[in-house]
C-alpha atoms as a PDB file:
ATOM      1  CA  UNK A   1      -8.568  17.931   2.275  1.00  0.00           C
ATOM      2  CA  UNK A   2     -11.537  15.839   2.732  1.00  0.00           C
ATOM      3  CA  UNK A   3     -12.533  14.172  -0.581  1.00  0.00           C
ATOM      4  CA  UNK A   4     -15.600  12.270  -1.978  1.00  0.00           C
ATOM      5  CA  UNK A   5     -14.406   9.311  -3.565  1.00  0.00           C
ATOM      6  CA  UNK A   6     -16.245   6.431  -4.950  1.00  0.00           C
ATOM      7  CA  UNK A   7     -13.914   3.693  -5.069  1.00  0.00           C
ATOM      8  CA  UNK A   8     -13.386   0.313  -6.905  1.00  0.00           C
ATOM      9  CA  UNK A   9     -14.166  -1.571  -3.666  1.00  0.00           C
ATOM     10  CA  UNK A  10     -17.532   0.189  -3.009  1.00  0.00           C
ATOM     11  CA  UNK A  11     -18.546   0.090  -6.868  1.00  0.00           C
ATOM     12  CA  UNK A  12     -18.300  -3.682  -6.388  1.00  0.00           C
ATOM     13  CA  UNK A  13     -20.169  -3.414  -3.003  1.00  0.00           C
ATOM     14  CA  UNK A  14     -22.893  -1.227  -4.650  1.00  0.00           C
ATOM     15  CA  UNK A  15     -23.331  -3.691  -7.470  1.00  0.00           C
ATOM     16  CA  UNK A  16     -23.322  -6.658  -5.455  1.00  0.00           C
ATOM     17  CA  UNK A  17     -26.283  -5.165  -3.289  1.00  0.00           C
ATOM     18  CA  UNK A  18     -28.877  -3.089  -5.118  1.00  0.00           C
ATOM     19  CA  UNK A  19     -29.720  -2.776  -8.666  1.00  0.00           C
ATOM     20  CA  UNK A  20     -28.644  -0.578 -10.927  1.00  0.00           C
ATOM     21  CA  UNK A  21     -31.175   2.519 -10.083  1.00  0.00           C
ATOM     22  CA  UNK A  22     -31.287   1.877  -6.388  1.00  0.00           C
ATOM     23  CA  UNK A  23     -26.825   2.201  -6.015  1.00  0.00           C
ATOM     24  CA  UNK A  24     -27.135   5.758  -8.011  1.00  0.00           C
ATOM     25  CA  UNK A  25     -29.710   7.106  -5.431  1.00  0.00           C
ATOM     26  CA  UNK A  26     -27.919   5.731  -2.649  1.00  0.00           C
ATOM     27  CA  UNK A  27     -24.539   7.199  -4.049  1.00  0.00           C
ATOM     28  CA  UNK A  28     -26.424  10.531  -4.787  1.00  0.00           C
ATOM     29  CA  UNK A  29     -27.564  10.554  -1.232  1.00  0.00           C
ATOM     30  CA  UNK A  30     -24.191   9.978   0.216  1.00  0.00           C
ATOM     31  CA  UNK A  31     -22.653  12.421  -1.784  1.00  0.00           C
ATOM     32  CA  UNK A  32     -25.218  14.901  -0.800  1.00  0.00           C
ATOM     33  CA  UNK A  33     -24.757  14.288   2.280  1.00  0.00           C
ATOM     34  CA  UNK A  34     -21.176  15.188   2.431  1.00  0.00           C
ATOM     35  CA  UNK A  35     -21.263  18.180   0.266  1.00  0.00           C
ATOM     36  CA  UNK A  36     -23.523  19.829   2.885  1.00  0.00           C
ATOM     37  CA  UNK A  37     -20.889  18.827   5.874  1.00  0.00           C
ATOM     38  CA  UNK A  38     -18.020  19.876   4.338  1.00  0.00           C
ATOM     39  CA  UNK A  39     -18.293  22.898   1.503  1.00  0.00           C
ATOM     40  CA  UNK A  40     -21.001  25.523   1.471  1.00  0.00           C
ATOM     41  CA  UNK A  41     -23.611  25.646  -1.131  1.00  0.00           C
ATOM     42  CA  UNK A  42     -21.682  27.875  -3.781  1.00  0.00           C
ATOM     43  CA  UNK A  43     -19.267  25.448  -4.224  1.00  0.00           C
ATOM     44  CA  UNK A  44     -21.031  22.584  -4.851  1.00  0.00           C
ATOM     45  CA  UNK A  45     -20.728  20.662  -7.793  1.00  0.00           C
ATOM     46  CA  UNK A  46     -22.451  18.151  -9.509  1.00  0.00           C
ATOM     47  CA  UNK A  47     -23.499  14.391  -8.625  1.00  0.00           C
ATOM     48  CA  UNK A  48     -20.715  11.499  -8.528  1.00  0.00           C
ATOM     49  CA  UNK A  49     -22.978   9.697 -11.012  1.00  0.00           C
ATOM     50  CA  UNK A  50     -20.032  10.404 -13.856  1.00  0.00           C
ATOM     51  CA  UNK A  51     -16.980   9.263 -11.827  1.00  0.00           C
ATOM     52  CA  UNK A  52     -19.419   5.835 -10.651  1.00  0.00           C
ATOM     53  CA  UNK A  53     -19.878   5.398 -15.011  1.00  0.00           C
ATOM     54  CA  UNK A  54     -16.057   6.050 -15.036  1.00  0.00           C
ATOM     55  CA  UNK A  55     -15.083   3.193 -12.757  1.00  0.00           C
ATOM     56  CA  UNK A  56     -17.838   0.967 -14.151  1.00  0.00           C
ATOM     57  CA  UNK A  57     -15.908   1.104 -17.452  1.00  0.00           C
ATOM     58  CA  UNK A  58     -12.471   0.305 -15.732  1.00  0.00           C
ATOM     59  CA  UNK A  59     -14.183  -2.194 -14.430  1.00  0.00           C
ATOM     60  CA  UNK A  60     -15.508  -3.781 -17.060  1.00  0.00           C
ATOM     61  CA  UNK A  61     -12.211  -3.258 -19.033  1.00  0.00           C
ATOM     62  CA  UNK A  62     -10.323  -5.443 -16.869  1.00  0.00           C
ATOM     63  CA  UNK A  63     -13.440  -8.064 -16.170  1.00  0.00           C
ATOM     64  CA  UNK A  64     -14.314  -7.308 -12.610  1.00  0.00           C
ATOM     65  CA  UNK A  65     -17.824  -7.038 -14.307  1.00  0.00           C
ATOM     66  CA  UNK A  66     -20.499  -8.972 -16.188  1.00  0.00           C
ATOM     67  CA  UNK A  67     -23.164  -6.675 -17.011  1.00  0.00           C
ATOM     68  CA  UNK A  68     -24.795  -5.057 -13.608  1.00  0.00           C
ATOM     69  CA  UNK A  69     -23.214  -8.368 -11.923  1.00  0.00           C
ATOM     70  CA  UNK A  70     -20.044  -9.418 -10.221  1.00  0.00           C
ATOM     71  CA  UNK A  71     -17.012 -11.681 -12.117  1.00  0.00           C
ATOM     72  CA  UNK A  72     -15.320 -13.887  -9.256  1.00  0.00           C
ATOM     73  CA  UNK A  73     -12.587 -11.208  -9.496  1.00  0.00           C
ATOM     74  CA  UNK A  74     -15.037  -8.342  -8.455  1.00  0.00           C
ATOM     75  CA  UNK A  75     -16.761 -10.573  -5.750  1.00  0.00           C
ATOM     76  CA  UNK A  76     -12.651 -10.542  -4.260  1.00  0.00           C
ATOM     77  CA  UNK A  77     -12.271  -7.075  -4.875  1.00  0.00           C
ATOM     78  CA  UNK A  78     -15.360  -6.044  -3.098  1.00  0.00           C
ATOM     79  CA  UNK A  79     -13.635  -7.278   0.128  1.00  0.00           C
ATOM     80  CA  UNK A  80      -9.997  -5.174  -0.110  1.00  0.00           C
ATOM     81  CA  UNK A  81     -10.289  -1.989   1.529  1.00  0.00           C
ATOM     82  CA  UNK A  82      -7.359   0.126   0.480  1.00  0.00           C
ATOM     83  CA  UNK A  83      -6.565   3.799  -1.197  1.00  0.00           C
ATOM     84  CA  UNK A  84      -5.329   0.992  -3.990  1.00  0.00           C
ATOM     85  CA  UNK A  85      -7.807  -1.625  -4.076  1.00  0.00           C
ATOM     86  CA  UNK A  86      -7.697  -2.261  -7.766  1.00  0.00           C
ATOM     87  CA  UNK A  87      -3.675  -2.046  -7.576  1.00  0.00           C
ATOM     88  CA  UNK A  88      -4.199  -5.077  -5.236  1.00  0.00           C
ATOM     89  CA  UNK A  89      -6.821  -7.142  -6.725  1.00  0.00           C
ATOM     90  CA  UNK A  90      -4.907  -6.770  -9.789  1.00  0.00           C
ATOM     91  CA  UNK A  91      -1.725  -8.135  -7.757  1.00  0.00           C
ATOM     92  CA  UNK A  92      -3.483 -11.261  -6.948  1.00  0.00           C
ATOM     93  CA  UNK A  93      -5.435 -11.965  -9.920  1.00  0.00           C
ATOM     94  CA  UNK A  94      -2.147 -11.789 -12.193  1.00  0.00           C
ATOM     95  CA  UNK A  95       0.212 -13.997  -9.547  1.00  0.00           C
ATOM     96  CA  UNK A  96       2.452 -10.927  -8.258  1.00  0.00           C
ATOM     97  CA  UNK A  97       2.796 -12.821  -4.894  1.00  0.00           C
ATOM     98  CA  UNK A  98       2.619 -16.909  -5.851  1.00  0.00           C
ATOM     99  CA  UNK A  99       4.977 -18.340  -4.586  1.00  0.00           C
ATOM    100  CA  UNK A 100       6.570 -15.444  -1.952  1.00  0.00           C
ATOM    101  CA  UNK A 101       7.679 -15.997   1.266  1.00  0.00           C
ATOM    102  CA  UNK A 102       6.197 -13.693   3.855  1.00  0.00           C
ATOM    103  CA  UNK A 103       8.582 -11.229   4.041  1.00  0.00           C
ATOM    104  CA  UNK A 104       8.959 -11.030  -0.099  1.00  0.00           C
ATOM    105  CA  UNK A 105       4.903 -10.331   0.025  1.00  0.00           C
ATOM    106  CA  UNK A 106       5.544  -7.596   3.216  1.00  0.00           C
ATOM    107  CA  UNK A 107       8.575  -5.915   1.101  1.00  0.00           C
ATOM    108  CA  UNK A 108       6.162  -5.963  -2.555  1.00  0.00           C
ATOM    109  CA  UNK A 109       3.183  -4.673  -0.451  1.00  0.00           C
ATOM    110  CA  UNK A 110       4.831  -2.055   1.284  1.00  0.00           C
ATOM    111  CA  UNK A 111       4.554   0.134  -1.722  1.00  0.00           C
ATOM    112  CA  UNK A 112       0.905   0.817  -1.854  1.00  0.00           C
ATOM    113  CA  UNK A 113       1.494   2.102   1.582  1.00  0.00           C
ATOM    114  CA  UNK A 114       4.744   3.936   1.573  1.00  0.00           C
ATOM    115  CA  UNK A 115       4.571   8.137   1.274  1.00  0.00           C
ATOM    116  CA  UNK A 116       7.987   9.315  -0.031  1.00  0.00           C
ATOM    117  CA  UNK A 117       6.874  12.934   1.768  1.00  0.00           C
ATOM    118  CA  UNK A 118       7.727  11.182   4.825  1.00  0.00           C
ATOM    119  CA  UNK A 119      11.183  10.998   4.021  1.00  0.00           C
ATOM    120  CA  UNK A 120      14.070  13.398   3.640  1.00  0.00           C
ATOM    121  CA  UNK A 121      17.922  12.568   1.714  1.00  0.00           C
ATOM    122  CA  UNK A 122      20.673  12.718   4.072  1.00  0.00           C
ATOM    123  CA  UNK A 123      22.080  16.080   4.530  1.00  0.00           C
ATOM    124  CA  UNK A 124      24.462  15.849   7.104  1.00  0.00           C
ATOM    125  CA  UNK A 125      26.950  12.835   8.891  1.00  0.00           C
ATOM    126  CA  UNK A 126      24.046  10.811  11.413  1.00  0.00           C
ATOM    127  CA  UNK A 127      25.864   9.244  14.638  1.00  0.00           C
ATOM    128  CA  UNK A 128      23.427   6.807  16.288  1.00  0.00           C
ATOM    129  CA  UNK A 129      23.629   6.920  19.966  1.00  0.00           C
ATOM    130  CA  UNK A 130      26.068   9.735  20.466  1.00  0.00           C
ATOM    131  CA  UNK A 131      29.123   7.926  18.655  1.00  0.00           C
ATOM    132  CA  UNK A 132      28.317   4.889  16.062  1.00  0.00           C
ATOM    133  CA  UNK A 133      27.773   6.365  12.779  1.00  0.00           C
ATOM    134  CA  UNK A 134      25.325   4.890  10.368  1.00  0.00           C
ATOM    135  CA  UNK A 135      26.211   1.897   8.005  1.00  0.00           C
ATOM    136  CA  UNK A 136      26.632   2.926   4.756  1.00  0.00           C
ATOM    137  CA  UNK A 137      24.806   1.457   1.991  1.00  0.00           C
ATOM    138  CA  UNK A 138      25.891  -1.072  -0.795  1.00  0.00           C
ATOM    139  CA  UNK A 139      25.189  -3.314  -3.487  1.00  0.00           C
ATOM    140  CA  UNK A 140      24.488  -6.237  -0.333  1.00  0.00           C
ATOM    141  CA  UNK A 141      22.751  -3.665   1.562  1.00  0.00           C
ATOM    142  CA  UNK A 142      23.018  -2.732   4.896  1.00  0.00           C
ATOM    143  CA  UNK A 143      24.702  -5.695   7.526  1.00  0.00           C
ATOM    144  CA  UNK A 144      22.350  -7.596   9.401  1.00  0.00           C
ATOM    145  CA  UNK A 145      19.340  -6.741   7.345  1.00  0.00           C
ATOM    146  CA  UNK A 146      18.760 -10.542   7.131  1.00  0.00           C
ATOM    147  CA  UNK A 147      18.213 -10.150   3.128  1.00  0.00           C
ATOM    148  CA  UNK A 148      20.889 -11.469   0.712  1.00  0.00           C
ATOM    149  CA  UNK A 149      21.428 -10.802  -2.335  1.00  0.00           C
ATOM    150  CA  UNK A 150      19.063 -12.852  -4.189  1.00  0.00           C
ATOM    151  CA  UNK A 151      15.334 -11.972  -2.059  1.00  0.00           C
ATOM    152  CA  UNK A 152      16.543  -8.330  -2.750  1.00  0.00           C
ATOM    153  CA  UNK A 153      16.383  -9.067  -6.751  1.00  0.00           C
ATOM    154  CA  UNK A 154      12.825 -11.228  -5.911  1.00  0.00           C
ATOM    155  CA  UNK A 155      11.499  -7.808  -4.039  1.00  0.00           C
ATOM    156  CA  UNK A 156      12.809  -5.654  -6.803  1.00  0.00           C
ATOM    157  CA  UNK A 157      11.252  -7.645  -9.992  1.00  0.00           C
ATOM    158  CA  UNK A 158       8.186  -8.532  -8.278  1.00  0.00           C
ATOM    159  CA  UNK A 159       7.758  -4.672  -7.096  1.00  0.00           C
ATOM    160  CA  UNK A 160       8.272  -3.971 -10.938  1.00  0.00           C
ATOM    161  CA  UNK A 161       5.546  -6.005 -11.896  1.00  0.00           C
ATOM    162  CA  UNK A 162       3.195  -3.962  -9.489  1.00  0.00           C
ATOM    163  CA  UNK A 163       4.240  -0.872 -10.277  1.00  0.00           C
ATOM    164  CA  UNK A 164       3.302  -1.999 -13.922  1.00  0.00           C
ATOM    165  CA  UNK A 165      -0.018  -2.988 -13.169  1.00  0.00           C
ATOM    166  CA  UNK A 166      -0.209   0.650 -11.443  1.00  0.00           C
ATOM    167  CA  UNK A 167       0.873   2.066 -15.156  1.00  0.00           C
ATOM    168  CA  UNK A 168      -1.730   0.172 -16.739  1.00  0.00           C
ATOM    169  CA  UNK A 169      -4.491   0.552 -14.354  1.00  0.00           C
ATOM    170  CA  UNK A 170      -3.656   4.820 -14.691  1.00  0.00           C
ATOM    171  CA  UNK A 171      -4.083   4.623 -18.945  1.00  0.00           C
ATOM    172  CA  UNK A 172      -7.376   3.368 -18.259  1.00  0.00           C
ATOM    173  CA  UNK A 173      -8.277   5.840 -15.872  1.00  0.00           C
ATOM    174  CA  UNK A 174      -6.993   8.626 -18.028  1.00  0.00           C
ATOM    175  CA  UNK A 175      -9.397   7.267 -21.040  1.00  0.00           C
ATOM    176  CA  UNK A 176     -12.192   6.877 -18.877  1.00  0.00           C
ATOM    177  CA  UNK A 177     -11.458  10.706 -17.193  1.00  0.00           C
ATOM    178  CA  UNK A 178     -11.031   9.782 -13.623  1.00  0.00           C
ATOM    179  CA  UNK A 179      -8.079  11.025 -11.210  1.00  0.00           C
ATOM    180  CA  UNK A 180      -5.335   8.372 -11.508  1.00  0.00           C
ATOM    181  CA  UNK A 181      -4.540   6.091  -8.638  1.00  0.00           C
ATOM    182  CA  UNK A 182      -1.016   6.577  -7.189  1.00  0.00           C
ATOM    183  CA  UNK A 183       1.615   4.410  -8.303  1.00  0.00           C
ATOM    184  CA  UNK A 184       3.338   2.429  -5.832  1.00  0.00           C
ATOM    185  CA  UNK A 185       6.544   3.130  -3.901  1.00  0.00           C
ATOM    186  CA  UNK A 186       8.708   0.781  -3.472  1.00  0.00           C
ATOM    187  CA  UNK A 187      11.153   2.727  -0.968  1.00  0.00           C
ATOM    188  CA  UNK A 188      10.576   0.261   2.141  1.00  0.00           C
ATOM    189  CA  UNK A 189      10.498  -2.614   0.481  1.00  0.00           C
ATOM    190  CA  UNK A 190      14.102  -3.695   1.884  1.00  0.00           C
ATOM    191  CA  UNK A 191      12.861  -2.542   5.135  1.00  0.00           C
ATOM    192  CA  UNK A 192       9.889  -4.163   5.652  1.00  0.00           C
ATOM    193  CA  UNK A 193      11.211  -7.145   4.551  1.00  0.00           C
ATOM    194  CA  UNK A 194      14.262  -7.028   6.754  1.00  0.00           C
ATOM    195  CA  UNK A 195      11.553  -6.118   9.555  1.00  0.00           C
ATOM    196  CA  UNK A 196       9.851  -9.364   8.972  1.00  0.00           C
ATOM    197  CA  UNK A 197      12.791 -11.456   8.610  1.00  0.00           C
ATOM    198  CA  UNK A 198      14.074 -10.499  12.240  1.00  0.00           C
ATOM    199  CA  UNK A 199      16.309  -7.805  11.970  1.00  0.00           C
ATOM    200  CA  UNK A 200      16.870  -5.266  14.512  1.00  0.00           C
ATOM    201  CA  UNK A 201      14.825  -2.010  14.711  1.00  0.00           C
ATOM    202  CA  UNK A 202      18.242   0.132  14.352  1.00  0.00           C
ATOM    203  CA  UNK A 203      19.007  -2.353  11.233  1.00  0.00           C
ATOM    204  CA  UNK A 204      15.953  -1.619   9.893  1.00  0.00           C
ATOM    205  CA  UNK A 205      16.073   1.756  10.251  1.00  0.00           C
ATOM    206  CA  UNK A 206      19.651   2.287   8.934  1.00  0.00           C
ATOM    207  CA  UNK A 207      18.263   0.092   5.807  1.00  0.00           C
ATOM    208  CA  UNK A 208      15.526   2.553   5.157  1.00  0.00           C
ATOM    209  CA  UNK A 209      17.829   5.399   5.459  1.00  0.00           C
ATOM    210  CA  UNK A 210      19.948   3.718   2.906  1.00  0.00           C
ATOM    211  CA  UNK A 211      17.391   3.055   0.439  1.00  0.00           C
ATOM    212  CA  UNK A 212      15.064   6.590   0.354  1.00  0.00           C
ATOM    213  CA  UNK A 213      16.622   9.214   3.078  1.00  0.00           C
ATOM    214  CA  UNK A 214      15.786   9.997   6.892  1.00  0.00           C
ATOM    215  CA  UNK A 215      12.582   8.560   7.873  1.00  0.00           C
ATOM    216  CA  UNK A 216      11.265   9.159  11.835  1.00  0.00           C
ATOM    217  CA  UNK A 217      11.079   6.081  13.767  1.00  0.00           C
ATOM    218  CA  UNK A 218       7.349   6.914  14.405  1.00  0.00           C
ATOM    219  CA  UNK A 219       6.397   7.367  10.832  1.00  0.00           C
ATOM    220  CA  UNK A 220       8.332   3.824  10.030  1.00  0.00           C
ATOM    221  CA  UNK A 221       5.706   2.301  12.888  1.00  0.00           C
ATOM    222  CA  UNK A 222       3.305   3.337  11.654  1.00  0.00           C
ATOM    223  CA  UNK A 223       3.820   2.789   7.977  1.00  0.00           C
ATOM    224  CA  UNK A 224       4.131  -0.997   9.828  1.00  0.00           C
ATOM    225  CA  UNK A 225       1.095  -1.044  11.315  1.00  0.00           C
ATOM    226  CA  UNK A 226      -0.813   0.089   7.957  1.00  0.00           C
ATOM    227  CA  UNK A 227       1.034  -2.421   6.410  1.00  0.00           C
ATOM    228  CA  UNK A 228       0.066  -5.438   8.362  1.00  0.00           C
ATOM    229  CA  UNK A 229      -3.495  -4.161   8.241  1.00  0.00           C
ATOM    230  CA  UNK A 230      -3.083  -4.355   4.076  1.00  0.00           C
ATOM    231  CA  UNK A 231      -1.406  -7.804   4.203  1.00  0.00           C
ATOM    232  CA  UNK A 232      -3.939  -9.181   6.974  1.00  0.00           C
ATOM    233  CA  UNK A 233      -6.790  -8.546   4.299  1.00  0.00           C
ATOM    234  CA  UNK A 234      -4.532 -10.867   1.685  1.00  0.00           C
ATOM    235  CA  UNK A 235      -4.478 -13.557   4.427  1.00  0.00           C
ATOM    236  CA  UNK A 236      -8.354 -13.820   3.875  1.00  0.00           C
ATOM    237  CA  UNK A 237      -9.328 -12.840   0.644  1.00  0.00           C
ATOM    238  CA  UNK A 238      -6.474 -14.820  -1.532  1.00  0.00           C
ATOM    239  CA  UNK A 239      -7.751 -17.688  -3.308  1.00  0.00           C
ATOM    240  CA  UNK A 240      -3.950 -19.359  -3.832  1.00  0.00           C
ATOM    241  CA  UNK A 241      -3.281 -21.040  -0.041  1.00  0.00           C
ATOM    242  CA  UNK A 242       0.294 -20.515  -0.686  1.00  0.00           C
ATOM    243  CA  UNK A 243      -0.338 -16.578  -0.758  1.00  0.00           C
ATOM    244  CA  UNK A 244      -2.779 -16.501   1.619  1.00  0.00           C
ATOM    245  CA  UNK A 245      -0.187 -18.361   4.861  1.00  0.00           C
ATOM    246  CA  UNK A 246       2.494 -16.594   3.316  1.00  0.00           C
ATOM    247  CA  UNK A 247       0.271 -12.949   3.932  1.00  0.00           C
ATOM    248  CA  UNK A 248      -0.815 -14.466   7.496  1.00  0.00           C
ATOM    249  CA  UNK A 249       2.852 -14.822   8.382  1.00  0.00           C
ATOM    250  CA  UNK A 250       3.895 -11.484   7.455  1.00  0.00           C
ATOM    251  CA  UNK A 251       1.525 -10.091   9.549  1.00  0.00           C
ATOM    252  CA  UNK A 252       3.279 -12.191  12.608  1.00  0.00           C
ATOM    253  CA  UNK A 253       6.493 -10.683  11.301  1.00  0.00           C
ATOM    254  CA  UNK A 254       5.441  -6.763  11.327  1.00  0.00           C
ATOM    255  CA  UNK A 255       3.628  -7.245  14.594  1.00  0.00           C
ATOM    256  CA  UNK A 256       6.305  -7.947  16.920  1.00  0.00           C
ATOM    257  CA  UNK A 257       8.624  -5.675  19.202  1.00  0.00           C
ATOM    258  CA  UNK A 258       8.556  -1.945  18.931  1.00  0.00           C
ATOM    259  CA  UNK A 259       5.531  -2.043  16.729  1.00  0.00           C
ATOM    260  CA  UNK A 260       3.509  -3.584  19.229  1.00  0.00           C
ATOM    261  CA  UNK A 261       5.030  -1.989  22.176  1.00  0.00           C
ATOM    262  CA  UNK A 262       3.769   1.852  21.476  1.00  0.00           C
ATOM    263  CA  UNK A 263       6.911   2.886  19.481  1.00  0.00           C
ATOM    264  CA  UNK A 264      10.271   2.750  18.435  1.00  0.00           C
ATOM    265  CA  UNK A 265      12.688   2.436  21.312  1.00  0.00           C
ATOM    266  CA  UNK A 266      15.330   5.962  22.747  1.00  0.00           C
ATOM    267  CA  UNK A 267      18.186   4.159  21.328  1.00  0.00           C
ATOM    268  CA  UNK A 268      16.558   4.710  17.351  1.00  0.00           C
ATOM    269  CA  UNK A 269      16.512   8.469  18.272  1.00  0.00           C
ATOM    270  CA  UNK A 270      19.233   9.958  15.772  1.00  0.00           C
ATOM    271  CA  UNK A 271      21.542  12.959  16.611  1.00  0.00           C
ATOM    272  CA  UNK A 272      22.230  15.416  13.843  1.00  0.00           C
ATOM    273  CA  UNK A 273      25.649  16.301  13.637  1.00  0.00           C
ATOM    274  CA  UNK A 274      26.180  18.888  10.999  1.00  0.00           C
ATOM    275  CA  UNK A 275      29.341  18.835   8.798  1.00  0.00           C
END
């Protein structure tokens, strides 16, 4: 369904360009505007005005805001476009990433991007190519996914620390009355890193089948693609250098092969062989 949405991003945007009168008229407008595209005039509903006063105090909260001005924090948040903008301004401003090597930051960010309904468990024996049948998973992981032991842990207890910031970021939301931005996902995160450190597209693939179920090669590309688009903002907005080459990097490291091509290759077709 088509929503009307003020986010955190555009709040910033809003106060950064008019004054305080001016952004409720213009957000009035725009929500007017929609309402008459998309639902007919006896379900309408009232302005947005409450859910802008709602952010504004989540803002504030977590000192994005000074008054009807930008902190430095908002200024950086103003220029992340994402369902989870706050999730990754957050991220920054509290050091999730310092110090991560590309494909840590591409396996922690994968989780603001990452739809579990895309996935399905394993229900029946999956023979790749007619005969191999899939690796199975264990405590290493899945061979070849170009990992180890110890950047899994790093991917795990930084994706933690995200998914905290989620938790905390949803309590405020809840006492200000607005609908709660979704927690991350960490399901790729294994994945995506393997992805950037090298490994194969089948590798990948059987590593994400490991970790959350059967995922189509197509939905996996794409989930790439959204991904690098995510960790491509980082590259520009981060303030820490170290982040910021790290982010650029990744993006090298999703972009590559299959991703770029136009889509996963015949040979990561799977055949269904029921028991």
């Amino acid at each position: 369904r088509s929503s009307f949405k003020p986010t955190y991003n555009l709040v910033c945007n809003l106060v950064k360009r008019f004054d305080r009168a001016t952004a409720y008229k213009i957000l009035q407008q725009s929500y007017a505007e929609w309402e008459a595209a998309k639902r007919p005039a006896a379900q309408r509903t009232s302005s947005p005005a409450m859910t802008l006063d709602a952010r504004i105090e989540v803002l504030d909260a977590l000192h994005y805001l000074d008054g009807w001005s930008l902190a430095p924090a908002g200024v950086r948040l103003g220029r992340i476009y994402h369902e989870c903008d706050l999730i990754v301004a957050e991220a920054l401003e509290h050091g999730v990433l310092a110090g991560a090597e590309p494909a840590v930051v591409a396996g922690v960010l994968s989780s603001l991007v990452f739809e579990r309904r895309r996935a399905k468990p394993v229900k029946a024996l999956e023979v790749r190519g007619g005969a191999k049948k899939r690796p199975v998973k264990t405590r290493k992981g899945v061979a070849g996914d170009r990992l180890g032991g110890s950047r899994r842990e790093e991917i795990e207890l930084r994706s933690e620390d995200l998914v905290i910031i989620g938790e905390r970021l949803r309590g405020l939301e809840d006492a200000a009355g607005l609908n709660r931005t979704r927690l991350p996902e960490p399901g790729l995160a294994t994945a995506m890193a393997s992805w950037v450190r090298g490994a194969s597209f089948a590798t990948v693939m059987d590593v994400a089948a490991a970790d959350i179920g059967d995922i189509a090669p197509g939905d996996f590309v794409r989930s790439v693609k959204q991904l690098a688009d995510l960790v491509g903002q980082l590259a520009v907005v981060a303030e820490d250098p170290t982040v910021a080459a790290a982010a650029a990097a990744a993006v090298d490291g999703l972009m590559r092969n299959v991703v770029i091509a136009g889509g996963p290759p015949a040979s990561a077709t799977t055949t269904v062989v029921a028991l």
